[in-house]
PDB file of N, CA and C in Angstrom:
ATOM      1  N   UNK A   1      -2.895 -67.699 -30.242  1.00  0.00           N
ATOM      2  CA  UNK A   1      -2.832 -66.275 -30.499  1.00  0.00           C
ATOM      3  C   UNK A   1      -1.560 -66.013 -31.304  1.00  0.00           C
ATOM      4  N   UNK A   2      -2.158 -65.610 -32.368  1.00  0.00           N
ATOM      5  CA  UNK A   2      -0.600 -65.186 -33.268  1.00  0.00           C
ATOM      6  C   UNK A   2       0.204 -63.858 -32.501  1.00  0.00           C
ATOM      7  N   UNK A   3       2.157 -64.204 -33.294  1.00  0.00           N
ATOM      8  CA  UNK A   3       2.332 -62.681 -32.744  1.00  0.00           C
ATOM      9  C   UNK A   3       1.942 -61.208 -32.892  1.00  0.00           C
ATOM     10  N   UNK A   4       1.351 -61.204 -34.187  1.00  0.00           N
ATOM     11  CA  UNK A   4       0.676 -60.251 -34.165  1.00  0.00           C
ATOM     12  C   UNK A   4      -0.419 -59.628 -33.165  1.00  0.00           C
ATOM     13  N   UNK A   5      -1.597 -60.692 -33.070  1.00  0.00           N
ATOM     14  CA  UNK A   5      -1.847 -60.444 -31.977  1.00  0.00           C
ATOM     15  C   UNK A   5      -1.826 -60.086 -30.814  1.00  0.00           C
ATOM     16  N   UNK A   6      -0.448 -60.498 -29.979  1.00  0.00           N
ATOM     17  CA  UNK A   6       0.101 -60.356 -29.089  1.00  0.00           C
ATOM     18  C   UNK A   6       0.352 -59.063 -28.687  1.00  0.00           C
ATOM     19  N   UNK A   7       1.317 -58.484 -30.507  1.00  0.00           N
ATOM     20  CA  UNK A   7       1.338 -57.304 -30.044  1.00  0.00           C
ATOM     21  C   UNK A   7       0.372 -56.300 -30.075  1.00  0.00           C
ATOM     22  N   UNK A   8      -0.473 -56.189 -30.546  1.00  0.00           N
ATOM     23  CA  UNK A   8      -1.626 -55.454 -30.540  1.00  0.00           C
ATOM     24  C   UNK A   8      -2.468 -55.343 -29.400  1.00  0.00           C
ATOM     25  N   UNK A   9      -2.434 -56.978 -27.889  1.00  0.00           N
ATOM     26  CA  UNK A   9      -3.281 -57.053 -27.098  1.00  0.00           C
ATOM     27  C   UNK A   9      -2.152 -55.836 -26.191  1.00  0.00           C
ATOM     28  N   UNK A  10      -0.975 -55.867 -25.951  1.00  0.00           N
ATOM     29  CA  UNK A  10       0.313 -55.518 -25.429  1.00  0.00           C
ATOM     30  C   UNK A  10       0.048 -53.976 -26.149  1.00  0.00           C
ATOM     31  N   UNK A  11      -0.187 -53.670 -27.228  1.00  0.00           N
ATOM     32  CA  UNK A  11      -0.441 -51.875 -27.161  1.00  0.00           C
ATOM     33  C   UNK A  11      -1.050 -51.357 -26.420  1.00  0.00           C
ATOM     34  N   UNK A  12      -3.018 -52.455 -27.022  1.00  0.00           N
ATOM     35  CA  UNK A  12      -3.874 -51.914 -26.001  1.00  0.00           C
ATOM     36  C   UNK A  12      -3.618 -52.077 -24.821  1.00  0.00           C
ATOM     37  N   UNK A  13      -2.926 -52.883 -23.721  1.00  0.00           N
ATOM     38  CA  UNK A  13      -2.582 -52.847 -22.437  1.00  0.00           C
ATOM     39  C   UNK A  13      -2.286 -51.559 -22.227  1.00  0.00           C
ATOM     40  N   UNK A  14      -0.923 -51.532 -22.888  1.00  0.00           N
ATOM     41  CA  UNK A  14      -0.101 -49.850 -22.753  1.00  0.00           C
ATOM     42  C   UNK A  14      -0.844 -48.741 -22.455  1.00  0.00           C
ATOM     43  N   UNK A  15      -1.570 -48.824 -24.163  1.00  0.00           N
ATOM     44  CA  UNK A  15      -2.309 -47.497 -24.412  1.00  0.00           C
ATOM     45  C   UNK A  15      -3.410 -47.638 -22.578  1.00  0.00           C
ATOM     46  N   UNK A  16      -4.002 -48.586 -22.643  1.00  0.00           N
ATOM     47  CA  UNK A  16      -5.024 -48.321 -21.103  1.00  0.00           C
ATOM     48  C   UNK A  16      -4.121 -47.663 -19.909  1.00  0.00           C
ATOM     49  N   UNK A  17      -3.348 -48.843 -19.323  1.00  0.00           N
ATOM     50  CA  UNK A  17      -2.509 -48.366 -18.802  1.00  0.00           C
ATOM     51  C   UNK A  17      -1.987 -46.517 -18.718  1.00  0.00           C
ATOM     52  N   UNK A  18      -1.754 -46.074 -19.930  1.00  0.00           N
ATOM     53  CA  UNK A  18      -1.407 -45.233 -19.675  1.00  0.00           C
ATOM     54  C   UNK A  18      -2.797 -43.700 -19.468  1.00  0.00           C
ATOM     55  N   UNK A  19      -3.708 -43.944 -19.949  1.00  0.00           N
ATOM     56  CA  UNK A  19      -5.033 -43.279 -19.897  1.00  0.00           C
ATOM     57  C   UNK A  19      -5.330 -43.547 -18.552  1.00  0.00           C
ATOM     58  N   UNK A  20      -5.489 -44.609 -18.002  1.00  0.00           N
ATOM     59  CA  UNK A  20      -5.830 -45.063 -16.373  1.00  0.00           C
ATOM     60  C   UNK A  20      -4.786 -44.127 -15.469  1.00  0.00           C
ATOM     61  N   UNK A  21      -3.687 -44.118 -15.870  1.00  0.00           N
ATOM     62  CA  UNK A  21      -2.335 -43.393 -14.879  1.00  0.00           C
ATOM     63  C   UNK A  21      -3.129 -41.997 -14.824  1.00  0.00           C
ATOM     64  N   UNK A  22      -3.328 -41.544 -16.190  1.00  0.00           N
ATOM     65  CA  UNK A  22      -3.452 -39.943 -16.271  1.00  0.00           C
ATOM     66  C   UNK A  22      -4.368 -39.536 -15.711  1.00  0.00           C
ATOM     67  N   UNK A  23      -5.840 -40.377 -15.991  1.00  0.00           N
ATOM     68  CA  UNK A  23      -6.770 -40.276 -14.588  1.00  0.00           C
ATOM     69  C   UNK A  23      -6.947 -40.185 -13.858  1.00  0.00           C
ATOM     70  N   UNK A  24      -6.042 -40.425 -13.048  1.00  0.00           N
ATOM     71  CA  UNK A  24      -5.537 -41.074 -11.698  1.00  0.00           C
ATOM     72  C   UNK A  24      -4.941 -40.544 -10.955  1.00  0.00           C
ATOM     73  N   UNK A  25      -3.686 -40.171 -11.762  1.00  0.00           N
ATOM     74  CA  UNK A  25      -2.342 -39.218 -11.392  1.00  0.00           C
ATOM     75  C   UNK A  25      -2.638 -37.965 -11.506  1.00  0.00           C
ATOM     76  N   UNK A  26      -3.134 -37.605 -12.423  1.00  0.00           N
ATOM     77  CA  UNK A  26      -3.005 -36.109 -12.844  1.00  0.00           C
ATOM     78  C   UNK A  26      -4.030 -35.308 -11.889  1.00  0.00           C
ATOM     79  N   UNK A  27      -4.776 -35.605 -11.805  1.00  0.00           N
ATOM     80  CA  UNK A  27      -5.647 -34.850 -10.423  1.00  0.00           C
ATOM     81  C   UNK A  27      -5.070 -34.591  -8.800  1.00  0.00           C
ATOM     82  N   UNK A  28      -4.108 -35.458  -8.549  1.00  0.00           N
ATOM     83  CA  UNK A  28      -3.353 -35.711  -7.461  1.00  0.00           C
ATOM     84  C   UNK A  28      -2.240 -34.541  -7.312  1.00  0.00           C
ATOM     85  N   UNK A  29      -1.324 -34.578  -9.068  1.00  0.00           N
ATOM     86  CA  UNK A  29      -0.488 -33.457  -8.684  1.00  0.00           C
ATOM     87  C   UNK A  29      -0.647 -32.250  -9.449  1.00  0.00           C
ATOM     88  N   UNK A  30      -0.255 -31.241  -9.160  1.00  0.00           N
ATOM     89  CA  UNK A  30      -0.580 -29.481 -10.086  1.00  0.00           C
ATOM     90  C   UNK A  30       0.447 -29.993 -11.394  1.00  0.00           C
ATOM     91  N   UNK A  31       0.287 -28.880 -11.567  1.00  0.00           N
ATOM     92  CA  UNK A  31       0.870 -29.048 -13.161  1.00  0.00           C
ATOM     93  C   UNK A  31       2.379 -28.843 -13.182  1.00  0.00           C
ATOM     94  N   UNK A  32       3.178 -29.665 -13.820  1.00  0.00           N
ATOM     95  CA  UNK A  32       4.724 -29.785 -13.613  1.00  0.00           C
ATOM     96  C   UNK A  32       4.865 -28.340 -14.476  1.00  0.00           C
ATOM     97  N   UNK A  33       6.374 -27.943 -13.828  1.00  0.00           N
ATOM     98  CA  UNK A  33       6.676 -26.673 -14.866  1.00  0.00           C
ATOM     99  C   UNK A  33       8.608 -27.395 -14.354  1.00  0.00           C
ATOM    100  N   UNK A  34       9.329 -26.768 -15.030  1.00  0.00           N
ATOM    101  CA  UNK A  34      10.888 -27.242 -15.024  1.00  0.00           C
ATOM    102  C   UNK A  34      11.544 -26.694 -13.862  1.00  0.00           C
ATOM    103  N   UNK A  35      11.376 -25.697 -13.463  1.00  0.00           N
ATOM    104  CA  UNK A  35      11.642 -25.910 -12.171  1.00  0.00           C
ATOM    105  C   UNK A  35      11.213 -26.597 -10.679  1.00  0.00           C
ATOM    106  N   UNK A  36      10.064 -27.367 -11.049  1.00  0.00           N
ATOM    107  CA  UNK A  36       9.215 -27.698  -9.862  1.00  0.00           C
ATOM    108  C   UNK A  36      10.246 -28.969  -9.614  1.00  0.00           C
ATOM    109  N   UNK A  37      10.913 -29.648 -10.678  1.00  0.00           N
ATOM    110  CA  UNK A  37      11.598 -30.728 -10.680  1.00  0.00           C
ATOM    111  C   UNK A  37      12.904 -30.547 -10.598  1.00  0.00           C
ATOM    112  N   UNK A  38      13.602 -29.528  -9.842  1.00  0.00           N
ATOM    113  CA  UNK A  38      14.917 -29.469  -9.497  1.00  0.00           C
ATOM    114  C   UNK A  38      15.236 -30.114  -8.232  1.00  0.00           C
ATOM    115  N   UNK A  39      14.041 -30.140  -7.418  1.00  0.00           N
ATOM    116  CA  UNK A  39      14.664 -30.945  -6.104  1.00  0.00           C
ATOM    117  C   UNK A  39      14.420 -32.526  -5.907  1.00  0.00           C
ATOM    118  N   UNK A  40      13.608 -32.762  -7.544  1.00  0.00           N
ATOM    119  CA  UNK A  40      13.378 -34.255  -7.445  1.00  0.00           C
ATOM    120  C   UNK A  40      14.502 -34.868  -8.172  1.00  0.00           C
ATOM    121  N   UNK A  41      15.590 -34.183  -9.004  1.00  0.00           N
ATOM    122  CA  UNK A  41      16.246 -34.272  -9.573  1.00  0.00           C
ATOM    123  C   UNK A  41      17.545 -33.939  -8.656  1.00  0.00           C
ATOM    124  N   UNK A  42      17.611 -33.481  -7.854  1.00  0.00           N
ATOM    125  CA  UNK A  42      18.532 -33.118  -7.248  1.00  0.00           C
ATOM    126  C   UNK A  42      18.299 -34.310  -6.033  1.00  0.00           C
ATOM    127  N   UNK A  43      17.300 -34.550  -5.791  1.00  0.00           N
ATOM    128  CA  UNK A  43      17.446 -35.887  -4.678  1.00  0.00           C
ATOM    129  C   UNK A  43      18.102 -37.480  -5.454  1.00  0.00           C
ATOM    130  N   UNK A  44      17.523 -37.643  -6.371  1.00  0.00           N
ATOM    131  CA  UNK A  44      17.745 -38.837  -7.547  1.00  0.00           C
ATOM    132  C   UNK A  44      19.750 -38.820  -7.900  1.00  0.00           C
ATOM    133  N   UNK A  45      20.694 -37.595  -7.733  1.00  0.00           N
ATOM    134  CA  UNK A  45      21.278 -37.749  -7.902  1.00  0.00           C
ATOM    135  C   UNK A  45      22.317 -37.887  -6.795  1.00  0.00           C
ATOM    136  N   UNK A  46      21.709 -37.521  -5.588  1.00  0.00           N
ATOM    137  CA  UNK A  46      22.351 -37.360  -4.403  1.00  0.00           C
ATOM    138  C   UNK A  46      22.114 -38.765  -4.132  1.00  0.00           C
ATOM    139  N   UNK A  47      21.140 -39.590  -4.537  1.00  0.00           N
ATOM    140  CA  UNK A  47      21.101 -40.911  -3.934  1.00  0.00           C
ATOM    141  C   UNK A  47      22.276 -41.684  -4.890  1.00  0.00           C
ATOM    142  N   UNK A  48      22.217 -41.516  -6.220  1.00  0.00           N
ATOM    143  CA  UNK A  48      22.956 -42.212  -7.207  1.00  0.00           C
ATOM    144  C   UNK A  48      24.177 -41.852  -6.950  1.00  0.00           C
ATOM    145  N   UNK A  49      25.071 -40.848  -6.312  1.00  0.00           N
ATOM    146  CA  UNK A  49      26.309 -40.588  -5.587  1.00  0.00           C
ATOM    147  C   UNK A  49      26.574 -41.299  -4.534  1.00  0.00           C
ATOM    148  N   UNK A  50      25.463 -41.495  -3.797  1.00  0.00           N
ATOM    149  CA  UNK A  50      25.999 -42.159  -2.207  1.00  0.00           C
ATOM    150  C   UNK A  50      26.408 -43.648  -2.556  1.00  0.00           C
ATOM    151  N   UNK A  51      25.563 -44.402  -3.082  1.00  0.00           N
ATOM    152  CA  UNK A  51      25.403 -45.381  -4.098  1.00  0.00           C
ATOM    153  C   UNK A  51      26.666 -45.480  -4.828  1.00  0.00           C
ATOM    154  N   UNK A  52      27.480 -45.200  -5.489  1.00  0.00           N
ATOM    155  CA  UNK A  52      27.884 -45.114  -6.126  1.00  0.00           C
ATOM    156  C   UNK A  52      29.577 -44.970  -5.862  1.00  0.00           C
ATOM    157  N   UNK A  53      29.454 -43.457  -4.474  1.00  0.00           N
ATOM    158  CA  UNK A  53      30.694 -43.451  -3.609  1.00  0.00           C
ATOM    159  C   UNK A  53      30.877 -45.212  -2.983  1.00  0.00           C
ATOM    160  N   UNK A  54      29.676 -45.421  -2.146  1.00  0.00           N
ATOM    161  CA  UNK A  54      30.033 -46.862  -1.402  1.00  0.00           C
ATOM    162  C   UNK A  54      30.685 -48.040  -2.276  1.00  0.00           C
ATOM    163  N   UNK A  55      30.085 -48.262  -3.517  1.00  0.00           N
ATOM    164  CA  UNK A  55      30.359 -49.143  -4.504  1.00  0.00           C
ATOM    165  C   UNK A  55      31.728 -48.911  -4.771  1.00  0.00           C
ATOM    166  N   UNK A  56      32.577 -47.834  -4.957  1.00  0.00           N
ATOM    167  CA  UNK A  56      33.631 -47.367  -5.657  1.00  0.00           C
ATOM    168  C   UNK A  56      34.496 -47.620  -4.856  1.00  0.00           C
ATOM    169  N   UNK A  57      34.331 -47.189  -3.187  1.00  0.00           N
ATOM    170  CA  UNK A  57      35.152 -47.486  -1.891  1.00  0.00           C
ATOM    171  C   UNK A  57      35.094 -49.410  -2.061  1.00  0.00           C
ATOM    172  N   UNK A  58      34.554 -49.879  -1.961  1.00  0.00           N
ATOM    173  CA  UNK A  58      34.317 -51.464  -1.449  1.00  0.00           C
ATOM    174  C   UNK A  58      35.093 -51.947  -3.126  1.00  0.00           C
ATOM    175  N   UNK A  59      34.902 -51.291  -4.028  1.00  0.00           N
ATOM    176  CA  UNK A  59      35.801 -51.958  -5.214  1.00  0.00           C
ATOM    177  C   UNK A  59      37.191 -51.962  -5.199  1.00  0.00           C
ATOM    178  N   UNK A  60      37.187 -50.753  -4.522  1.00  0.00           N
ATOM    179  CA  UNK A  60      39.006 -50.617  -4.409  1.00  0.00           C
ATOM    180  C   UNK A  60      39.639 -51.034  -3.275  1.00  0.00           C
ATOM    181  N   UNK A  61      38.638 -51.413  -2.250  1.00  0.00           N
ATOM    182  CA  UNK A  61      39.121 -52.302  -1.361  1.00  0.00           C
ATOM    183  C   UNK A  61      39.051 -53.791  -1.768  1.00  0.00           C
ATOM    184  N   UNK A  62      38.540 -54.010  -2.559  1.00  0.00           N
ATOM    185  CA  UNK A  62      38.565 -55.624  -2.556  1.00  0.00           C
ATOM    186  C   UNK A  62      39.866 -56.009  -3.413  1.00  0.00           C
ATOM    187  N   UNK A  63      40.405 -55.469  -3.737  1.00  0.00           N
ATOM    188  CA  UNK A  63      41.531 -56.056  -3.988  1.00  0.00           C
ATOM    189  C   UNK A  63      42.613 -56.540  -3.071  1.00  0.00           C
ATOM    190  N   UNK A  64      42.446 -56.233  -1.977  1.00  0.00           N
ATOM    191  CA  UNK A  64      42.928 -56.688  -0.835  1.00  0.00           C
ATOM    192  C   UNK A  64      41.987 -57.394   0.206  1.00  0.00           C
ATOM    193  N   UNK A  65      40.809 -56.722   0.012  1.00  0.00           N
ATOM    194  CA  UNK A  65      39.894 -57.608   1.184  1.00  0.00           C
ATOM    195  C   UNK A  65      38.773 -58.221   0.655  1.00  0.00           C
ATOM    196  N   UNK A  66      38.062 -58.886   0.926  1.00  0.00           N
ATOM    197  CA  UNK A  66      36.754 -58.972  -0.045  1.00  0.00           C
ATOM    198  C   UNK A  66      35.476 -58.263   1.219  1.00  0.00           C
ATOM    199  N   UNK A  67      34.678 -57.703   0.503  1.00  0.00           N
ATOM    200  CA  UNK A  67      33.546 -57.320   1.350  1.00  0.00           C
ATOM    201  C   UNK A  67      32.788 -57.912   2.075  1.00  0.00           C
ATOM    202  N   UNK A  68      32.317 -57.711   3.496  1.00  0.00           N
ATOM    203  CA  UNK A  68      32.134 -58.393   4.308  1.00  0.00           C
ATOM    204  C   UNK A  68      30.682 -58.396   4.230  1.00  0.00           C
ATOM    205  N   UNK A  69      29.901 -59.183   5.251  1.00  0.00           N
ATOM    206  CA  UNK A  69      28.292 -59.016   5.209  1.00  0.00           C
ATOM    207  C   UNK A  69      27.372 -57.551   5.109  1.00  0.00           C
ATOM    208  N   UNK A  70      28.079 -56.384   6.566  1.00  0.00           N
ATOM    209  CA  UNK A  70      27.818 -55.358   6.724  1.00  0.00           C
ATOM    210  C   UNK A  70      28.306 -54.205   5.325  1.00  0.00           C
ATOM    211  N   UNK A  71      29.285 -54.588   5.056  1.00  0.00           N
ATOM    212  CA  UNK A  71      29.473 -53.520   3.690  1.00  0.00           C
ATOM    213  C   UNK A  71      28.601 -53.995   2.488  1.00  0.00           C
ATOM    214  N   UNK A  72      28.013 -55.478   2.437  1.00  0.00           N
ATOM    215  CA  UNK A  72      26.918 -55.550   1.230  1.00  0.00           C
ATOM    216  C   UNK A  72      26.294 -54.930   1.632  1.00  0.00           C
ATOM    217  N   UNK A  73      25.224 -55.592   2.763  1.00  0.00           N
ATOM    218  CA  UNK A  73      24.145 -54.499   2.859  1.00  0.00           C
ATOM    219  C   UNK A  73      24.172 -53.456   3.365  1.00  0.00           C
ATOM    220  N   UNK A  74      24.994 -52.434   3.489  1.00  0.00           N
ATOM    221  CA  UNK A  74      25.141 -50.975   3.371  1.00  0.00           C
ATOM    222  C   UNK A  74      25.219 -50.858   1.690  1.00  0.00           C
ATOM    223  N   UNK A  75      26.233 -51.500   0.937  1.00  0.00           N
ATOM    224  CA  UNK A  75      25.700 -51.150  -0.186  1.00  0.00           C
ATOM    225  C   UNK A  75      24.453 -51.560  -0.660  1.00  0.00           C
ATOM    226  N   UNK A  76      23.999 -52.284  -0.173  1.00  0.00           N
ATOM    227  CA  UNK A  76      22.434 -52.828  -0.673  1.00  0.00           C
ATOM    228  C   UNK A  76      21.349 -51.644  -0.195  1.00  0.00           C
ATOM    229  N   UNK A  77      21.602 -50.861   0.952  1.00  0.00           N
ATOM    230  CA  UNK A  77      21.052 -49.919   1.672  1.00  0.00           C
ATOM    231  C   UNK A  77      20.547 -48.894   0.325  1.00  0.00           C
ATOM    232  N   UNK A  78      21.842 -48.375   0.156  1.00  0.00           N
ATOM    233  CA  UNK A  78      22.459 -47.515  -1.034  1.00  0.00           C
ATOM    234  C   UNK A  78      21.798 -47.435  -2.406  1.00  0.00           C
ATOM    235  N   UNK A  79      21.968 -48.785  -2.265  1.00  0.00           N
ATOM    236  CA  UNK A  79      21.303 -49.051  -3.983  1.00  0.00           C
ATOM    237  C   UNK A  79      19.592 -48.976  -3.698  1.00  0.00           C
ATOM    238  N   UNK A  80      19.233 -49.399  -2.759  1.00  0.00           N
ATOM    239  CA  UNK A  80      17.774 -49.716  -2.890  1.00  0.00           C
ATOM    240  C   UNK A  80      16.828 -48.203  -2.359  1.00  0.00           C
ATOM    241  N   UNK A  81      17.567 -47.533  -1.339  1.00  0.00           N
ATOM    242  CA  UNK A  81      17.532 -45.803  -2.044  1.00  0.00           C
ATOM    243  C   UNK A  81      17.472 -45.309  -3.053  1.00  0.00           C
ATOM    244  N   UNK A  82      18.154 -45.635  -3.976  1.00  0.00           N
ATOM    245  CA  UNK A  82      18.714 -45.169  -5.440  1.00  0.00           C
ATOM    246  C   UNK A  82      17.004 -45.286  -5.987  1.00  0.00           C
ATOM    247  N   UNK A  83      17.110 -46.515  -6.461  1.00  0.00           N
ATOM    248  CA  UNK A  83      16.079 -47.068  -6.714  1.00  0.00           C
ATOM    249  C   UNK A  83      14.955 -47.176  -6.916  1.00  0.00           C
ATOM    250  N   UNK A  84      14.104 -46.639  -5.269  1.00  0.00           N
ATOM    251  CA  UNK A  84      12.846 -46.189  -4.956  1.00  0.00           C
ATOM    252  C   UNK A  84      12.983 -44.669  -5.305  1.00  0.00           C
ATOM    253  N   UNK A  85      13.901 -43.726  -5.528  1.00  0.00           N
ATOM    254  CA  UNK A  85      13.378 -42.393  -6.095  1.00  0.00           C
ATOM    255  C   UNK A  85      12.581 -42.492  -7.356  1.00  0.00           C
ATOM    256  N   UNK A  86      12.086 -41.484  -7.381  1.00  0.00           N
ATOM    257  CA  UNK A  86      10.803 -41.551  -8.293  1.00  0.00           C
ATOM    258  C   UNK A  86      10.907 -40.954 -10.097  1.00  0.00           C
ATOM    259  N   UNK A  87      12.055 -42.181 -10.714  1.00  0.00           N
ATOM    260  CA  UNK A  87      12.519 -42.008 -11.780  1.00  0.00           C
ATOM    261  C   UNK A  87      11.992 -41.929 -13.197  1.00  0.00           C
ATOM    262  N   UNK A  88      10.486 -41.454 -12.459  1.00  0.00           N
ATOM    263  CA  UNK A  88       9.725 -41.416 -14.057  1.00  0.00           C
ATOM    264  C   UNK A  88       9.204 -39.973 -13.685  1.00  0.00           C
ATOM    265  N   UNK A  89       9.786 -39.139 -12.561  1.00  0.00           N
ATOM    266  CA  UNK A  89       9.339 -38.230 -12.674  1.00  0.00           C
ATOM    267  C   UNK A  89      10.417 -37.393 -13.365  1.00  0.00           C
ATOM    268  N   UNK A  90      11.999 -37.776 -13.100  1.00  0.00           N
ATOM    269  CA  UNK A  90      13.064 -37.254 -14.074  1.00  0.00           C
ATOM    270  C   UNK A  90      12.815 -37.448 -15.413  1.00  0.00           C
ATOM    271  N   UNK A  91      11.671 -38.719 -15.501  1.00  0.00           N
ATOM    272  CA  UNK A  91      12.302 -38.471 -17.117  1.00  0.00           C
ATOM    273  C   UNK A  91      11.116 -38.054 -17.740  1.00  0.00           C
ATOM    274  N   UNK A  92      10.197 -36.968 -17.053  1.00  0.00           N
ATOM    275  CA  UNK A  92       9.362 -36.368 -17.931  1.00  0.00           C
ATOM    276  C   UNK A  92       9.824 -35.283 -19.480  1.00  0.00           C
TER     277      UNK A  92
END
């Protein structure tokens, strides 16, 4: 398969992909308007703060201590919160 090919099988994926979502999805939720997405946006950043506070605390401590098992995974906690918010709904 040439690269050309490739990319063309890789559009049509996309392009399906994304016709299948809208099918799919769009019956499930009402119709977005800009405010409906202030509290999904407002959760996405409250997680990326907590996240972010922990990381910042454990950096400026390690210059004296190094982080222990329980402070990774609290930051691992943190991050993987972050994470699972639902970041394709911010970036409509």
């Amino acid at each position: 398969m040439s690269e050309l090919d490739v990319k063309r099988l890789l559009m049509q994926l996309e392009k399906s992909i994304r016709e299948i979502n809208h099918d799919i999805i769009n019956p499930e939720i009402a119709e977005l308007k800009l405010n409906d997405l202030g509290p999904v946006v407002t959760m996405v950043a409250q997680a990326r703060a907590n996240y972010l506070k922990v990381l910042f605390e454990m950096a400026n401590k390690s210059e004296t201590e190094r982080p222990d098992a329980a402070q990774i995974n609290r930051l691992k906690q943190f991050r993987m919160t972050y994470e699972e918010q639902p970041k394709d709904a911010v970036a409509l």
